[in-house]
N, C-alpha and C. Protein backbone atom coordinates (compact mmCIF):
# COMPACT_ATOMS: atom_id res chain seq x y z
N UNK A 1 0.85 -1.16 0.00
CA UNK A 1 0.00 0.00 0.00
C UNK A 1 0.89 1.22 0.00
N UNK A 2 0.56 2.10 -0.88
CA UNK A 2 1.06 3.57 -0.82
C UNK A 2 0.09 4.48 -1.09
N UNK A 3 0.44 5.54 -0.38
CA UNK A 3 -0.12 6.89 -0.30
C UNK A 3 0.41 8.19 -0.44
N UNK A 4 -0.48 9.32 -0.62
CA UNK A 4 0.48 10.56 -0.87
C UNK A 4 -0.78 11.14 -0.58
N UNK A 5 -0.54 12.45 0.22
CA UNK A 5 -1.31 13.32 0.74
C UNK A 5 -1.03 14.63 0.20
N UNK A 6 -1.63 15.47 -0.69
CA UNK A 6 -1.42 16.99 -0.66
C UNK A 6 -2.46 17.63 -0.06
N UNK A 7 -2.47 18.94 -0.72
CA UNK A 7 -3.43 19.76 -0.22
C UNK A 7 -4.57 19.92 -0.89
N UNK A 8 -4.21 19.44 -1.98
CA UNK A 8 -5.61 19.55 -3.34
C UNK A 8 -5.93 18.11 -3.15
N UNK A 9 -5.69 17.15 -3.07
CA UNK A 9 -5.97 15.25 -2.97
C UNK A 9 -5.26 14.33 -2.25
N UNK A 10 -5.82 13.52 -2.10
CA UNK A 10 -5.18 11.95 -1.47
C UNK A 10 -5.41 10.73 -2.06
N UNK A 11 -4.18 10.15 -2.24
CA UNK A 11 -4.36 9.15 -3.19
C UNK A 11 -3.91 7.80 -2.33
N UNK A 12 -4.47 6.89 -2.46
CA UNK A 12 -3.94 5.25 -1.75
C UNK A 12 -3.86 4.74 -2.87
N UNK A 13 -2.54 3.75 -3.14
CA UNK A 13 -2.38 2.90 -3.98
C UNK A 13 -2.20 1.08 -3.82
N UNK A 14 -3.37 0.07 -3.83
CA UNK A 14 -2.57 -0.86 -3.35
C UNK A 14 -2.23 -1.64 -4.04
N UNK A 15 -0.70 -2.78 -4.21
CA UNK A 15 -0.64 -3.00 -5.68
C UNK A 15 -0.70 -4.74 -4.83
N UNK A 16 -0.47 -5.37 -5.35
CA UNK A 16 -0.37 -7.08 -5.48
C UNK A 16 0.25 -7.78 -6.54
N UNK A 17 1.26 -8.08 -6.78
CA UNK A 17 1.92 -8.27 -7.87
C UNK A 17 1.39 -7.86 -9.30
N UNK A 18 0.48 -8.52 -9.90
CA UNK A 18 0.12 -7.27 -11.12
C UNK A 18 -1.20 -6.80 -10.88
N UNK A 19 -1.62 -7.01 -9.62
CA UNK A 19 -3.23 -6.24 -9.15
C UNK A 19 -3.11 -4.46 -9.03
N UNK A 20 -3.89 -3.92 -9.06
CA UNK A 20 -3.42 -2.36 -8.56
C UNK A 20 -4.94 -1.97 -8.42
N UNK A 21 -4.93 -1.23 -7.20
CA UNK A 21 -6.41 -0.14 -7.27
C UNK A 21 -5.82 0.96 -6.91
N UNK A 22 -6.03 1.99 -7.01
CA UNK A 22 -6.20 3.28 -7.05
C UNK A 22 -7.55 4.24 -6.70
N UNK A 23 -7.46 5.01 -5.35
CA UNK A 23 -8.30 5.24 -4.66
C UNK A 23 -7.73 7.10 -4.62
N UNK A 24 -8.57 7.69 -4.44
CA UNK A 24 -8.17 9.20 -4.09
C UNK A 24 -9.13 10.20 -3.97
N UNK A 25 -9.75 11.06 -3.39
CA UNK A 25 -10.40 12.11 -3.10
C UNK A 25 -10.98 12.81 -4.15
N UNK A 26 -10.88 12.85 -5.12
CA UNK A 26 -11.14 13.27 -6.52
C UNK A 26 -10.05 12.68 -7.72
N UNK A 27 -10.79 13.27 -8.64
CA UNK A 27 -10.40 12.90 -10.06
C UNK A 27 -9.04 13.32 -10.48
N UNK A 28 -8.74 14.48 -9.80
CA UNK A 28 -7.27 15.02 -10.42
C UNK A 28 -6.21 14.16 -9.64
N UNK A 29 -6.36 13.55 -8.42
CA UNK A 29 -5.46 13.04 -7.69
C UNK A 29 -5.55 11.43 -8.87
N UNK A 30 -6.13 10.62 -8.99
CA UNK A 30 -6.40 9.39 -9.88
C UNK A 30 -5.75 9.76 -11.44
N UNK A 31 -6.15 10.85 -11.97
CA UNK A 31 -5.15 11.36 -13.10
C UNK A 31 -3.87 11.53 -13.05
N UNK A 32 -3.81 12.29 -12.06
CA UNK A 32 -2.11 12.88 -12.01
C UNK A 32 -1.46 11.26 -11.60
N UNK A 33 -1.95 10.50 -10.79
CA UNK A 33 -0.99 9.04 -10.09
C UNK A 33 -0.97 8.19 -11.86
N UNK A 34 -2.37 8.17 -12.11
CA UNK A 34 -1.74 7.57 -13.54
C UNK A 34 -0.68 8.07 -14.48
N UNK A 35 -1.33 9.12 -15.12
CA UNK A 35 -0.29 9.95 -15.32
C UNK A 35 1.19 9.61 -15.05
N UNK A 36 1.44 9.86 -14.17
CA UNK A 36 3.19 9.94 -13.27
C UNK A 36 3.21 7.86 -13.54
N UNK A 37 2.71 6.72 -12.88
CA UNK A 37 2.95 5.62 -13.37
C UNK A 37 3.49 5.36 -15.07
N UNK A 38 2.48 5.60 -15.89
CA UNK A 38 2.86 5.48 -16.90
C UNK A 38 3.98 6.02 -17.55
N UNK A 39 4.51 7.24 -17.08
CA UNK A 39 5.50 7.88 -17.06
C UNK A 39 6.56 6.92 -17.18
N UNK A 40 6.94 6.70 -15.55
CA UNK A 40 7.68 5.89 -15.27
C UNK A 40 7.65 4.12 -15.55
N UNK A 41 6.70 3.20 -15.43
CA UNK A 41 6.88 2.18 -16.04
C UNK A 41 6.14 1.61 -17.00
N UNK A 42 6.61 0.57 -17.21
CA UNK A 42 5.42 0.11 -18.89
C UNK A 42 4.34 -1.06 -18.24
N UNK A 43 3.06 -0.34 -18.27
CA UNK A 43 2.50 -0.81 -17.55
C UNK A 43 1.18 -0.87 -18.48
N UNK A 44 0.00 -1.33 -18.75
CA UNK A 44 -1.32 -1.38 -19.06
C UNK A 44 -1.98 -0.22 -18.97
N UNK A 45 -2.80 0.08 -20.04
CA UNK A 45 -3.78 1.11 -19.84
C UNK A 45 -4.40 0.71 -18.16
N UNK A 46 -4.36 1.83 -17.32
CA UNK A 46 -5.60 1.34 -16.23
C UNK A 46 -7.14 1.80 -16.23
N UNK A 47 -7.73 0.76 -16.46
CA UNK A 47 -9.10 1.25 -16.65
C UNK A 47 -9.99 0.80 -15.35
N UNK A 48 -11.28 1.22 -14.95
CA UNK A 48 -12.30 1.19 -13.89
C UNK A 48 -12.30 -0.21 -13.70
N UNK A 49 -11.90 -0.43 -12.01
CA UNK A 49 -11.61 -1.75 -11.63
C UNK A 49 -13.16 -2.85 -11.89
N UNK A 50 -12.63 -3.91 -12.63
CA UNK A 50 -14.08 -4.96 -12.79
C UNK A 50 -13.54 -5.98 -11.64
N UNK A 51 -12.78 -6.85 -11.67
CA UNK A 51 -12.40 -7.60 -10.95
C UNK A 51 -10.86 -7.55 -10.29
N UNK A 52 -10.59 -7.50 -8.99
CA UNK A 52 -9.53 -7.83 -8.31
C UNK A 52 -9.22 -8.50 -7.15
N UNK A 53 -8.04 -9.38 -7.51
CA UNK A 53 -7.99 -10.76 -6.34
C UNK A 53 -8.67 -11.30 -6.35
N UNK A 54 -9.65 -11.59 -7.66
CA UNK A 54 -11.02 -12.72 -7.57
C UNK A 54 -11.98 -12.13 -7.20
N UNK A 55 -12.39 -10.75 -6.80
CA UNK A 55 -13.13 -10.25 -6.56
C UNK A 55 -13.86 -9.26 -7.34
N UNK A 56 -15.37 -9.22 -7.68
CA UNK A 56 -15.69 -8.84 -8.76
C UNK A 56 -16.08 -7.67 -7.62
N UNK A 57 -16.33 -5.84 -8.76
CA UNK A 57 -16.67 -5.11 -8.37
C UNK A 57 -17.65 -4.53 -8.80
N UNK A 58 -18.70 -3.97 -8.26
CA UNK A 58 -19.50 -3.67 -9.50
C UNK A 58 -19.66 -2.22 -8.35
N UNK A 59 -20.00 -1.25 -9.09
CA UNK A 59 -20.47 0.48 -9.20
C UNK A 59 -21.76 0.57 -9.03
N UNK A 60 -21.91 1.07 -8.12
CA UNK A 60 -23.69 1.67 -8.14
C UNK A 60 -23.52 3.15 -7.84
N UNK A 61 -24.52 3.58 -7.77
CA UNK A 61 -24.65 5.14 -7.91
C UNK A 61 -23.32 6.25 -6.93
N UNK A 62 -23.65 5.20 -5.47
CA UNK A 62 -22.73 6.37 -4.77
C UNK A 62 -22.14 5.01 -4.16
N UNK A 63 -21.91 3.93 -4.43
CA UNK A 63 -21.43 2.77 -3.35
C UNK A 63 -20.51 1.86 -4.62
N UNK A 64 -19.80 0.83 -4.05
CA UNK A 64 -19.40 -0.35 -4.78
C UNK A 64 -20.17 -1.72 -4.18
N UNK A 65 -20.24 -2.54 -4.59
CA UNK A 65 -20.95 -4.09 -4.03
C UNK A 65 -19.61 -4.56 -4.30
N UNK A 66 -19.11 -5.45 -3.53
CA UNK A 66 -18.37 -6.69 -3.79
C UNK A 66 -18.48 -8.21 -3.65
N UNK A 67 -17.89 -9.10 -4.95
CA UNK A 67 -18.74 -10.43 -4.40
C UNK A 67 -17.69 -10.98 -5.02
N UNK A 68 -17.95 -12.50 -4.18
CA UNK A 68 -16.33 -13.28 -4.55
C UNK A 68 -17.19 -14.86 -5.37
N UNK A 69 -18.44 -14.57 -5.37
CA UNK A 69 -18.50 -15.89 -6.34
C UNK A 69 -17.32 -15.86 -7.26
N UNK A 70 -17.22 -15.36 -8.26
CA UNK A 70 -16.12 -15.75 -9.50
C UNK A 70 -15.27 -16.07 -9.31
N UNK A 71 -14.52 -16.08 -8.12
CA UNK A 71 -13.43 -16.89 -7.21
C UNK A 71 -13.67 -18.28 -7.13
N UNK A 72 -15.09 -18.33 -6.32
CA UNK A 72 -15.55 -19.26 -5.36
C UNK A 72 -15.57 -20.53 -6.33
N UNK A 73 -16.30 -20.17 -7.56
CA UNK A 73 -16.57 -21.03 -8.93
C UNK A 73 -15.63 -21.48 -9.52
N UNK A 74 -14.55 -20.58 -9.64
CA UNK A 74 -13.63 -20.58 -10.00
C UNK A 74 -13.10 -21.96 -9.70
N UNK A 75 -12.59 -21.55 -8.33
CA UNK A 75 -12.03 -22.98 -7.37
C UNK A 75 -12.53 -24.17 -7.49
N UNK A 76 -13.95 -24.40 -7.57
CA UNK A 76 -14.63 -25.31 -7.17
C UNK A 76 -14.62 -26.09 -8.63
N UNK A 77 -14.17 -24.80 -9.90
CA UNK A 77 -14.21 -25.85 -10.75
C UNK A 77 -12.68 -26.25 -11.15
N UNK A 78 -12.21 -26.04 -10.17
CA UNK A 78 -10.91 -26.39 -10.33
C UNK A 78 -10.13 -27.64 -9.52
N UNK A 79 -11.45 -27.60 -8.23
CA UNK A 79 -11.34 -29.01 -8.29
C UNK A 79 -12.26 -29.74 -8.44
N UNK A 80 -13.03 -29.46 -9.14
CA UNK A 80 -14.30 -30.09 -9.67
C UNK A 80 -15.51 -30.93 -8.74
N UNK A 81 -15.72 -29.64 -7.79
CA UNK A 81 -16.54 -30.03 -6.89
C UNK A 81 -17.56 -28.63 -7.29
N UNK A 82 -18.19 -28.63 -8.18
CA UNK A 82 -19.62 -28.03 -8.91
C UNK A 82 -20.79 -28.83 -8.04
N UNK A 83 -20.87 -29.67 -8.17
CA UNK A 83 -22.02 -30.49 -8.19
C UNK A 83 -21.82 -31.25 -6.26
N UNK A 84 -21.38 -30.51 -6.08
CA UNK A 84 -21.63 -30.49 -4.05
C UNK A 84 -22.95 -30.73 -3.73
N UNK A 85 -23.53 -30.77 -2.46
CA UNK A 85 -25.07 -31.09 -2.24
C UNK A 85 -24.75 -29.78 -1.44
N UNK A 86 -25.95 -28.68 -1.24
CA UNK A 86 -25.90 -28.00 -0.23
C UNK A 86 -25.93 -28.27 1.51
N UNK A 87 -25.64 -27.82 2.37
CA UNK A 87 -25.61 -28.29 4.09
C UNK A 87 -25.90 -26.69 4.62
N UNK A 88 -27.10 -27.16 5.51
CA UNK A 88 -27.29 -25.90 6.50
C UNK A 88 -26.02 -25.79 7.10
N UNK A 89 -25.98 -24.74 7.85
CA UNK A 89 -24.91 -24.45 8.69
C UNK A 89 -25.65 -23.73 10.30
N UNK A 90 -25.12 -24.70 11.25
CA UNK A 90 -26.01 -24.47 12.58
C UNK A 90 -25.33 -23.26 12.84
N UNK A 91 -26.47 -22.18 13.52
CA UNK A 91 -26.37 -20.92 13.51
C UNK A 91 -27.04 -20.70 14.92
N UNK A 92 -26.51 -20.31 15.72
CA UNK A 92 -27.24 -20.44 17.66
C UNK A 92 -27.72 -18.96 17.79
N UNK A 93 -29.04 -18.39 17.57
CA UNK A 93 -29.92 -17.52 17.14
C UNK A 93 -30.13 -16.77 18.87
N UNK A 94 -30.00 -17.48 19.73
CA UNK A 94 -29.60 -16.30 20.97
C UNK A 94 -28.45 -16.12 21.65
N UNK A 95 -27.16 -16.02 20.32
CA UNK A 95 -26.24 -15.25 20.57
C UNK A 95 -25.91 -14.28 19.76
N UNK A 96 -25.39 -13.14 20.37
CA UNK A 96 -25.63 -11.86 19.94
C UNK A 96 -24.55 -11.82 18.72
N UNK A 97 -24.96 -11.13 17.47
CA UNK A 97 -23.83 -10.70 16.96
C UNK A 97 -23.13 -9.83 16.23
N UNK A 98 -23.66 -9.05 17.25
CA UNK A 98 -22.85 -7.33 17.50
C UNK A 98 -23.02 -6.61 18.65
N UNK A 99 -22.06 -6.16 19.06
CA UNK A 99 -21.79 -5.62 20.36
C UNK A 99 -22.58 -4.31 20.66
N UNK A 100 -23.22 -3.87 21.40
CA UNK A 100 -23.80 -2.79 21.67
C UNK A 100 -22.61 -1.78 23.01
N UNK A 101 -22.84 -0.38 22.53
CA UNK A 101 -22.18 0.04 23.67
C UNK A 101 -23.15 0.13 24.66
């Protein structure tokens, strides 16, 4: 993870070997970090994150959703356990689970 703070934006960068997101306070801070990357190394157009680390992203109006089926599928068809039977999972319904102050 890297960051840079000015006075006009803030930018977080986190990379994962060839993963990268790019996060920042506005638009000029996300320009200028591309910008300056491409500069310096030879790297891929970066375009609006769809999937990272197996994790798909999707955009809604003012939020992101994240969901890891395409991982999950992924795996499962990798070891070719698709066709699993589903199993409840016991869940003890008078214990609390979230703390109140």
């Amino acid at each position: 993870m890297y960051s840079k703070f000015t006075k006009d934006f803030g930018v977080i960068i986190y990379l994962y070997i060839d993963d990268m997101l790019i996060f920042s306070t506005n638009m000029v801070g996300i320009v200028e970090t591309k910008r300056y990357l491409i500069s310096i190394f030879k790297i891929k157009y970066l375009y609006e994150v769809d999937t990272i680390l197996g994790i798909k992203v999707k955009k809604h109006s003012s939020s992101y959703a994240l969901n890891q089926s395409y991982y999950i599928e992924k795996m499962l068809n990798k070891f070719k356990h698709l066709n699993i039977k589903e199993a409840n999972t016991p869940f003890n319904l008078s214990h609390p689970t979230s703390r109140r102050p």
